[in-house]
N, C-alpha and C. Protein backbone atom coordinates (compact mmCIF):
# COMPACT_ATOMS: atom_id res chain seq x y z
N UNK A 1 169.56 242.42 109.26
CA UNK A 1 169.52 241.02 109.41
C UNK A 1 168.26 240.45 108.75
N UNK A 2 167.05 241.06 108.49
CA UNK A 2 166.06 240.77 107.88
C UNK A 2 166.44 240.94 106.65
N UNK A 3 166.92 241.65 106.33
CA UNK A 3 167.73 241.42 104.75
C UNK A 3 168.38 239.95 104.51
N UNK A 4 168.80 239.59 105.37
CA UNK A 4 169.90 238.31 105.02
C UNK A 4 168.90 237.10 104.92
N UNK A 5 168.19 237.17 106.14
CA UNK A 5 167.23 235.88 106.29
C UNK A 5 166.07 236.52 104.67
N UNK A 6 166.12 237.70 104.45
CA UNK A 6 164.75 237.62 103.29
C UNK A 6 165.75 237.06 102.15
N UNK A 7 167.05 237.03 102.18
CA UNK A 7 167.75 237.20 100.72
C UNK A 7 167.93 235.44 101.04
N UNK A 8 168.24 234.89 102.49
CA UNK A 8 168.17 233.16 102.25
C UNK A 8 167.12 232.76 102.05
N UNK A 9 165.86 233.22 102.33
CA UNK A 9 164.59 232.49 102.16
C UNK A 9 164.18 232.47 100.39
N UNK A 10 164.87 233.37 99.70
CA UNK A 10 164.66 233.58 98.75
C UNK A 10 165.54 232.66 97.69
N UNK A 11 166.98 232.69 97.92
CA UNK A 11 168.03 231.45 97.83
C UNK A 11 167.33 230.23 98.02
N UNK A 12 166.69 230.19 99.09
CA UNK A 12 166.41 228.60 99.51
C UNK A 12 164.98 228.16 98.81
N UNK A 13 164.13 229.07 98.56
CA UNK A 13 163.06 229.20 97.48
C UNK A 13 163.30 228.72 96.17
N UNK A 14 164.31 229.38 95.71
CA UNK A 14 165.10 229.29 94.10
C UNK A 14 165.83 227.79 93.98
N UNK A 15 166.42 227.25 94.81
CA UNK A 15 167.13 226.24 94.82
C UNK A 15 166.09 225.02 95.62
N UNK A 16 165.04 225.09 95.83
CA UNK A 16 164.15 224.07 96.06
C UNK A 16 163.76 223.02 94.42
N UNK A 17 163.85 224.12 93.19
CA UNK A 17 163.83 223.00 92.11
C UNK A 17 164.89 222.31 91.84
N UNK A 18 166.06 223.66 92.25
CA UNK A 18 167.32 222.25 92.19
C UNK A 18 167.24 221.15 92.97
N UNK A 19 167.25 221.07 94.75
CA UNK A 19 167.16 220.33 94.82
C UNK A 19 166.31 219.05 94.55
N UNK A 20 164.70 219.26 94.33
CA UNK A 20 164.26 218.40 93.26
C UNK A 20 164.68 217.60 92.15
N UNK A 21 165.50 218.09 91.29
CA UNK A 21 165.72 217.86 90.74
C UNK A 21 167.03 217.27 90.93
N UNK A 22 167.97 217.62 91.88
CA UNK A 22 169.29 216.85 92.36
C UNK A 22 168.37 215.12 92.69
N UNK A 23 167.43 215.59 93.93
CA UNK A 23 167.01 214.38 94.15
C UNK A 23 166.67 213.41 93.21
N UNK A 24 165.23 213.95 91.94
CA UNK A 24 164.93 212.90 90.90
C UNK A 24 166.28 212.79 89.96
N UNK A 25 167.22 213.42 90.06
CA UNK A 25 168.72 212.43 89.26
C UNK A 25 169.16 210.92 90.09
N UNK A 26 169.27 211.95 91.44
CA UNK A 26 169.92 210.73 92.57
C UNK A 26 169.42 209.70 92.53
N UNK A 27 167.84 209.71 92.56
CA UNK A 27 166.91 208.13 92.63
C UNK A 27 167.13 207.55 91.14
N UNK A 28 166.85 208.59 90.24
CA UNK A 28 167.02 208.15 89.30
C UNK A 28 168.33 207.19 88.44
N UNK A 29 169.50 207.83 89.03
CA UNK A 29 170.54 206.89 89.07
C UNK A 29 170.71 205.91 89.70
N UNK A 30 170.70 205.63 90.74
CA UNK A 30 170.36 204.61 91.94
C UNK A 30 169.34 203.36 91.23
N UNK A 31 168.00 203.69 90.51
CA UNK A 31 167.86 202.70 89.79
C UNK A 31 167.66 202.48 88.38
N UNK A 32 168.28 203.35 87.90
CA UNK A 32 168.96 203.38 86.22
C UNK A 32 170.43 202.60 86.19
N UNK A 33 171.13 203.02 87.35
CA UNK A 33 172.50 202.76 86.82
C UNK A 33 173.32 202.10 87.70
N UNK A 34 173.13 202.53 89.03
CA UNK A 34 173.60 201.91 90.15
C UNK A 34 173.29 200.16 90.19
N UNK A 35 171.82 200.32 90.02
CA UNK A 35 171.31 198.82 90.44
C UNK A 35 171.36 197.84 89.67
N UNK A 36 171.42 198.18 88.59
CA UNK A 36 171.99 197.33 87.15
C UNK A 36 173.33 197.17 86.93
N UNK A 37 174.05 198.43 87.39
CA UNK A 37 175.67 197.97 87.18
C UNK A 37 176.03 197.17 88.56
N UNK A 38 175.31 197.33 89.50
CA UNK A 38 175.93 196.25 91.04
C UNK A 38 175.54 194.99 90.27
N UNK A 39 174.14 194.33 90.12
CA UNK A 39 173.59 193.58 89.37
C UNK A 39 174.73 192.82 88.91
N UNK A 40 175.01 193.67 87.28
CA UNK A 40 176.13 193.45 86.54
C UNK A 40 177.50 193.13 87.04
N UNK A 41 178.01 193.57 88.21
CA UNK A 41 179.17 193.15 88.65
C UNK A 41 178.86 192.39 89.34
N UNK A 42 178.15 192.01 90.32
CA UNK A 42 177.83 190.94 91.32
C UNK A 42 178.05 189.68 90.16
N UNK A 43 177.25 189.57 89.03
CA UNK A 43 177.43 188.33 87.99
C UNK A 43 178.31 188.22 87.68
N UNK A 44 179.28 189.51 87.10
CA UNK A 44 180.63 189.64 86.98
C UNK A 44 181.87 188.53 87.66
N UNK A 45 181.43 189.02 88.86
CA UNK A 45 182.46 188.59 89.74
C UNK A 45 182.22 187.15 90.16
N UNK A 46 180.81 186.49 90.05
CA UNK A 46 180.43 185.30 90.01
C UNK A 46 180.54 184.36 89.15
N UNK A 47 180.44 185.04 87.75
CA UNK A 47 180.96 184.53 86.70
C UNK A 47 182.63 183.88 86.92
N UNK A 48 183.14 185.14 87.57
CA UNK A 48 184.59 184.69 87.43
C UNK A 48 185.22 184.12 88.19
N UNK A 49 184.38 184.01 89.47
CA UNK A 49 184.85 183.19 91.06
C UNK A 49 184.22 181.60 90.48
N UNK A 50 183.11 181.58 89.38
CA UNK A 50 182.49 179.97 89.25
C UNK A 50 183.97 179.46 88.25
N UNK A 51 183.86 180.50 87.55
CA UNK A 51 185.51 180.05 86.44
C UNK A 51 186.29 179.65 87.23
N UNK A 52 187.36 180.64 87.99
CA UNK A 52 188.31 179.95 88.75
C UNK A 52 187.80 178.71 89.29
N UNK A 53 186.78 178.88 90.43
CA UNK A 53 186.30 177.38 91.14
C UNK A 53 185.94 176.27 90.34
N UNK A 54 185.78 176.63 88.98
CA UNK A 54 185.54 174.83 88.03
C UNK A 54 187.04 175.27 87.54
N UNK A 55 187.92 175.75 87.18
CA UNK A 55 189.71 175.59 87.33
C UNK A 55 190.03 174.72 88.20
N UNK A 56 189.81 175.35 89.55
CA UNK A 56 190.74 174.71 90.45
C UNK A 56 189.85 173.21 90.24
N UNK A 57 188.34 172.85 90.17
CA UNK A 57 187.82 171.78 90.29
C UNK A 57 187.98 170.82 89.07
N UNK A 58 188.57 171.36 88.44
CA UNK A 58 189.32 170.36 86.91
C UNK A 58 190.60 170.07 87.22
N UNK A 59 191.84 171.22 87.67
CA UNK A 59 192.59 170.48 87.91
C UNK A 59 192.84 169.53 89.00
N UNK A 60 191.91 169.73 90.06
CA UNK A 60 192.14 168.53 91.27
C UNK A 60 191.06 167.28 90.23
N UNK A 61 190.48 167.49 89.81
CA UNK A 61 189.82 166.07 88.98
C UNK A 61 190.79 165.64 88.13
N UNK A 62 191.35 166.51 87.43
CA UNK A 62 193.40 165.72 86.64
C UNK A 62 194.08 165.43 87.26
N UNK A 63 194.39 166.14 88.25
CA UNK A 63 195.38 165.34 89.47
C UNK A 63 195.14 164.11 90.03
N UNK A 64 193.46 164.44 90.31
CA UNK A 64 192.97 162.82 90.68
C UNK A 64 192.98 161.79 89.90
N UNK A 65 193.11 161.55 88.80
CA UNK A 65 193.01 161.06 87.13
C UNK A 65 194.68 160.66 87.18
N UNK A 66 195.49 161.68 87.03
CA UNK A 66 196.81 161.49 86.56
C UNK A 66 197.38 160.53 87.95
N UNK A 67 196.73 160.58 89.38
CA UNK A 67 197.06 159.75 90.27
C UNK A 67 196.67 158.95 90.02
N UNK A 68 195.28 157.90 89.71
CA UNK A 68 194.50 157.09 89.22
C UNK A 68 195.70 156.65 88.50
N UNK A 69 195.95 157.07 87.27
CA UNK A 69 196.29 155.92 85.78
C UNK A 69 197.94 155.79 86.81
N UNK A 70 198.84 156.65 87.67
CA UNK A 70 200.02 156.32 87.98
C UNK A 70 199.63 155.04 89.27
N UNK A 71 198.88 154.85 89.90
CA UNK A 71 198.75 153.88 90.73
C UNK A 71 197.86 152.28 89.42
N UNK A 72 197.68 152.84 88.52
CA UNK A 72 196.84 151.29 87.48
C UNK A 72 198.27 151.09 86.87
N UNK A 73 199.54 152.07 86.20
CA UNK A 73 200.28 151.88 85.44
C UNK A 73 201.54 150.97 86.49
N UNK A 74 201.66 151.58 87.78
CA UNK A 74 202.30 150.84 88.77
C UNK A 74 202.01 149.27 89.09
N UNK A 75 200.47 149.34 88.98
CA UNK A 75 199.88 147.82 89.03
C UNK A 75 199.69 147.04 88.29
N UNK A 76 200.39 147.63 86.36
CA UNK A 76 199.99 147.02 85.89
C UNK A 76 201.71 146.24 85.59
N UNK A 77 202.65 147.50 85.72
CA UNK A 77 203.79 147.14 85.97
C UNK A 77 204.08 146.16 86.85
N UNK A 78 203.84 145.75 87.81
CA UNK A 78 204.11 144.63 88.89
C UNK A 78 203.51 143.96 88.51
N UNK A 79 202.04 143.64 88.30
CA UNK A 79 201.75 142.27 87.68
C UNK A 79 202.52 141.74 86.70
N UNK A 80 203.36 142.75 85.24
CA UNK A 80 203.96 142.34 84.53
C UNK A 80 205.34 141.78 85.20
N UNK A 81 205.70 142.69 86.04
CA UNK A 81 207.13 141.80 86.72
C UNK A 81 206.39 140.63 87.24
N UNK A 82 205.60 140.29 88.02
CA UNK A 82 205.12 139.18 88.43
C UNK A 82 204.83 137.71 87.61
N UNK A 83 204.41 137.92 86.62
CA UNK A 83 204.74 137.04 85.22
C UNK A 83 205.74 137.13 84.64
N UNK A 84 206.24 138.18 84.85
CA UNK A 84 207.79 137.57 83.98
C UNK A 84 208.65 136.94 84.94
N UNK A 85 208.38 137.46 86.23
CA UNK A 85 209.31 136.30 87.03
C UNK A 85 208.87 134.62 87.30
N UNK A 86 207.37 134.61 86.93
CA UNK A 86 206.55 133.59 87.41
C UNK A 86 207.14 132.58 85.92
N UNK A 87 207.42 133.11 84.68
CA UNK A 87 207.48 132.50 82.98
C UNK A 87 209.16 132.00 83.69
N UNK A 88 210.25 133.31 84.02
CA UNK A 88 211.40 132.69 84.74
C UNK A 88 211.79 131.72 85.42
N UNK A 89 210.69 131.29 86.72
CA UNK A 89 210.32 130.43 87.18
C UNK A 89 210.06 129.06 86.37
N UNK A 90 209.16 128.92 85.64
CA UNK A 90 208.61 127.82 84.77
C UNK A 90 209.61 127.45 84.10
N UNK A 91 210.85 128.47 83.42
CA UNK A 91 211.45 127.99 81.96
C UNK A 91 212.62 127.19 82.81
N UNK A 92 213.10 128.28 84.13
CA UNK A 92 213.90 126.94 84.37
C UNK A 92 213.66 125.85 85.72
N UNK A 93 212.45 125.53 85.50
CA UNK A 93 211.83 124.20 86.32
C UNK A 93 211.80 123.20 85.08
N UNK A 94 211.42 123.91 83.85
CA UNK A 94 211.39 123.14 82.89
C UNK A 94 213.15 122.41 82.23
N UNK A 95 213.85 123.78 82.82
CA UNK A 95 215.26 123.19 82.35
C UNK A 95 215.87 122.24 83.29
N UNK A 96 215.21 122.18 83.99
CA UNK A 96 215.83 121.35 85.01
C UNK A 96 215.19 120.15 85.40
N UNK A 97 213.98 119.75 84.61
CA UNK A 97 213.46 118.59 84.26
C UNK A 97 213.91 118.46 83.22
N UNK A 98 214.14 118.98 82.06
CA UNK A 98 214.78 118.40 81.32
C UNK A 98 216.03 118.07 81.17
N UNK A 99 217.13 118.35 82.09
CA UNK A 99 218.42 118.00 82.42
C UNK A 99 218.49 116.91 83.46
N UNK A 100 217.00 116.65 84.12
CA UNK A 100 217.22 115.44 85.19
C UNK A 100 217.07 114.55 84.31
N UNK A 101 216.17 114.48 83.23
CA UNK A 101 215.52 113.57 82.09
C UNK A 101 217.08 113.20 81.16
N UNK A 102 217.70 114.31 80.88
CA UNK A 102 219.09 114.08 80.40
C UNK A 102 219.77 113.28 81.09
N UNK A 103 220.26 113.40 81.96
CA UNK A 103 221.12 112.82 83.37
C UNK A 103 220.80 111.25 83.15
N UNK A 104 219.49 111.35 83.55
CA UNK A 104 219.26 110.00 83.78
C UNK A 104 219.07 109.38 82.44
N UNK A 105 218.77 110.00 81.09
CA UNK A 105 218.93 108.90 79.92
C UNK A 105 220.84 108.56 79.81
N UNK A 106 221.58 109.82 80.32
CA UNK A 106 222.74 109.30 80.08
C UNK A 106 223.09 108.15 81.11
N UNK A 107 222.38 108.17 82.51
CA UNK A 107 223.40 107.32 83.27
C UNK A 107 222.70 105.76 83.08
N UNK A 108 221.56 106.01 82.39
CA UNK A 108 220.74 104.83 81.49
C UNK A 108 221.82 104.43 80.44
N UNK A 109 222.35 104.99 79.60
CA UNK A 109 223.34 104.65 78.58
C UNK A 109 224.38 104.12 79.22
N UNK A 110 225.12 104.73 79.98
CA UNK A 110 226.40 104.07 80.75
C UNK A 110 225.95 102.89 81.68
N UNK A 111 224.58 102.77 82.03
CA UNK A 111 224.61 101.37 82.79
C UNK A 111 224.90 100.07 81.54
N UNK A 112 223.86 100.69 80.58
CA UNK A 112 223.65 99.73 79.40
C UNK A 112 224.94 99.43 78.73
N UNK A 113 225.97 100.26 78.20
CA UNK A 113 227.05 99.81 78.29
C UNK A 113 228.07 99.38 79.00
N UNK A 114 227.79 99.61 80.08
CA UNK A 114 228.87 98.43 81.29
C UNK A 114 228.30 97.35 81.04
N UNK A 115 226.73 97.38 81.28
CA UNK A 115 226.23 95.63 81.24
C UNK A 115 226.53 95.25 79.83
N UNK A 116 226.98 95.89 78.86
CA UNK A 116 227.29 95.14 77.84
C UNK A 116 228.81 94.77 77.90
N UNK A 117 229.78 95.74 78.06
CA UNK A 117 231.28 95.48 78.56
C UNK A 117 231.18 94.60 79.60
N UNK A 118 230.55 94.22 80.23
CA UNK A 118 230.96 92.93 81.38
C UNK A 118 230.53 91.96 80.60
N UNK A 119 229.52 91.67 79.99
CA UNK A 119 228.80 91.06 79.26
C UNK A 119 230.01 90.43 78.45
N UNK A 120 230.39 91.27 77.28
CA UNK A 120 231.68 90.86 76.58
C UNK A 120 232.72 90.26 77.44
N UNK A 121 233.09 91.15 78.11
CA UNK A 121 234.24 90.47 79.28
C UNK A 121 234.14 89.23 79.61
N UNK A 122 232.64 89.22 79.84
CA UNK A 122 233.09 87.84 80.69
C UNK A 122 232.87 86.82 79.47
N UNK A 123 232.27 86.77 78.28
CA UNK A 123 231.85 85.79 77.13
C UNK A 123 234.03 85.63 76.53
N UNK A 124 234.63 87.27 76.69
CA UNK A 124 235.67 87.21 76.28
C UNK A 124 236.82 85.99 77.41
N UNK A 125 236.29 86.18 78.31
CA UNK A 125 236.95 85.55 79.57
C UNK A 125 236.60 84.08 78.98
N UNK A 126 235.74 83.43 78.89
CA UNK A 126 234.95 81.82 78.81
C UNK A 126 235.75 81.43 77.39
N UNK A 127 235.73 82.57 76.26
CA UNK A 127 236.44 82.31 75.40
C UNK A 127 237.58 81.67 75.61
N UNK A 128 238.27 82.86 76.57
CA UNK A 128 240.23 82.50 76.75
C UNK A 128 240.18 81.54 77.43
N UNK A 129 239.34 81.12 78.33
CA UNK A 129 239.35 79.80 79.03
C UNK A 129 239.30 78.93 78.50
N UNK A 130 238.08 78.78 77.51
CA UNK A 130 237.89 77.12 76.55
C UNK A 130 239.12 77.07 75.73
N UNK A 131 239.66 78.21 75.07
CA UNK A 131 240.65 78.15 74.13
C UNK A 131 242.45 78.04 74.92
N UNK A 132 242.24 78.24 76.26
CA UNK A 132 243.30 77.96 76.93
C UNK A 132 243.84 76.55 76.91
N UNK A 133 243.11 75.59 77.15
CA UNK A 133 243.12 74.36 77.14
C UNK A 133 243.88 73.96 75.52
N UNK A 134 243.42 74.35 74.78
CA UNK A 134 243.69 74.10 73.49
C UNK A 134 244.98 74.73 73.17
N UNK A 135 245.31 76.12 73.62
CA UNK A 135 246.49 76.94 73.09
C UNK A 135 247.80 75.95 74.16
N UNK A 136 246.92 75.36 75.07
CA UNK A 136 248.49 74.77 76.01
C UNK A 136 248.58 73.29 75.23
N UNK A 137 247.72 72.88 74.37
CA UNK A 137 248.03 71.37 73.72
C UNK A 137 248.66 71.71 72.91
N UNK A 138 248.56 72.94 71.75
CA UNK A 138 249.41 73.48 70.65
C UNK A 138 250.73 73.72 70.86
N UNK A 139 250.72 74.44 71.95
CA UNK A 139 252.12 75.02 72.85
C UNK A 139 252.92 73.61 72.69
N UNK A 140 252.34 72.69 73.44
CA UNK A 140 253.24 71.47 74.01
C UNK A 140 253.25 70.75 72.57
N UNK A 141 252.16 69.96 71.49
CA UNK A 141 252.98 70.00 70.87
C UNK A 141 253.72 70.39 70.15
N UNK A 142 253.80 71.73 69.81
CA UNK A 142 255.07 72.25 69.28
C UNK A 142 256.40 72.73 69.74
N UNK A 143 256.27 72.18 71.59
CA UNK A 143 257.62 72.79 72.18
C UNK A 143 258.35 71.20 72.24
N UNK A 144 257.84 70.18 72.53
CA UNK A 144 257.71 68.70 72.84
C UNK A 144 257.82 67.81 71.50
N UNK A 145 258.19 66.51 71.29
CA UNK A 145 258.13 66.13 70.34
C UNK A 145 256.81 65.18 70.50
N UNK A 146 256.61 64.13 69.52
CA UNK A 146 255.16 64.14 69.04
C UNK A 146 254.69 62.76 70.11
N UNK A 147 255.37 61.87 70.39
CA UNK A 147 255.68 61.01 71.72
C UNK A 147 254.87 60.91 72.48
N UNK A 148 256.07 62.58 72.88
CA UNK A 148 255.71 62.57 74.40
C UNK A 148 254.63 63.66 74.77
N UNK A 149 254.25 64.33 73.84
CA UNK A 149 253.16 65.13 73.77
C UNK A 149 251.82 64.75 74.38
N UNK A 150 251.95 63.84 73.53
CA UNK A 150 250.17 62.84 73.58
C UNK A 150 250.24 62.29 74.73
N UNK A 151 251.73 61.78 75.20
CA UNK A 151 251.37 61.24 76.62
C UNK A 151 251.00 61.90 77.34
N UNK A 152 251.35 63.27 77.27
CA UNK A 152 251.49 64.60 78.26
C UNK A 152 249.70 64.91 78.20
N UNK A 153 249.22 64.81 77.01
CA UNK A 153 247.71 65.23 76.50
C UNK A 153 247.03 64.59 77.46
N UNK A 154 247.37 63.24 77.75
CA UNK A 154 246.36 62.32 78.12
C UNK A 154 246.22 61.96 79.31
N UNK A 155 247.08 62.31 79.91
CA UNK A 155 247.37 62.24 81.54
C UNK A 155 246.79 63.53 81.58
């Protein structure tokens, strides 16, 4: 048994530079390679979580944008219906002053010609009247002989 423990002490003697030397790799990787590549991926992955997060933060700023111009294009649409119904409005207030303006120059014309047809009428009436007198002296003397006409005239 002193054989075994002299032959491990001797093993464990021999392999004391290995492990040394396991160890100065281990540290040595740890901050050669380890701590620079975590480093490196930590940015990595920050790099690419800030990418996505200004993605998603562009398209909710387009969405907000493309909502924007659909609520200005909606408003700009209704104001335009709003004037075109308001111009609708005007053209026929305007047609309809100008058809009262019609109306009444015509029923202006038809007064003016009745007062002129009565007008005639009655100048035509005064006519047949004065000339009545006269058409019944003609009548008589030419139905009557010449006598008894004049007597008839004069009474």
């Amino acid at each position: 048994m002193d054989e075994i423990l002299q032959q491990l002490g001797t093993l464990l003697l021999g392999s004391v530079p290995t492990m040394i030397l396991f160890l100065i790799l281990v540290l040595s990787y740890r901050f050669l390679v380890h701590g620079p590549l975590i480093k490196a991926l930590g940015e990595r992955r920050a790099r690419t979580q800030g990418a996505v997060e200004k993605a998603h933060a562009a398209i909710a700023a387009a969405d907000a944008k493309a909502q924007e111009y659909e609520a200005r294009l909606r408003a700009a649409r209704a104001e335009i219906f709003r004037l075109r119904e308001q111009r609708v409005q005007q053209w026929n207030a305007e047609k309809e002053n100008t058809l009262e303006a019609i109306r009444q120059q015509a029923q202006e014309q038809v007064r003016q010609a009745r007062t002129g047809i009565d007008a005639d009428a009655s100048e035509a009436r005064h006519m047949i009247e004065s000339s009545a007198d006269q058409l019944a002296d003609q009548i008589l003397k030419a139905i009557l002989p010449q006598g008894l006409a004049t007597a008839e005239i004069s009474r």
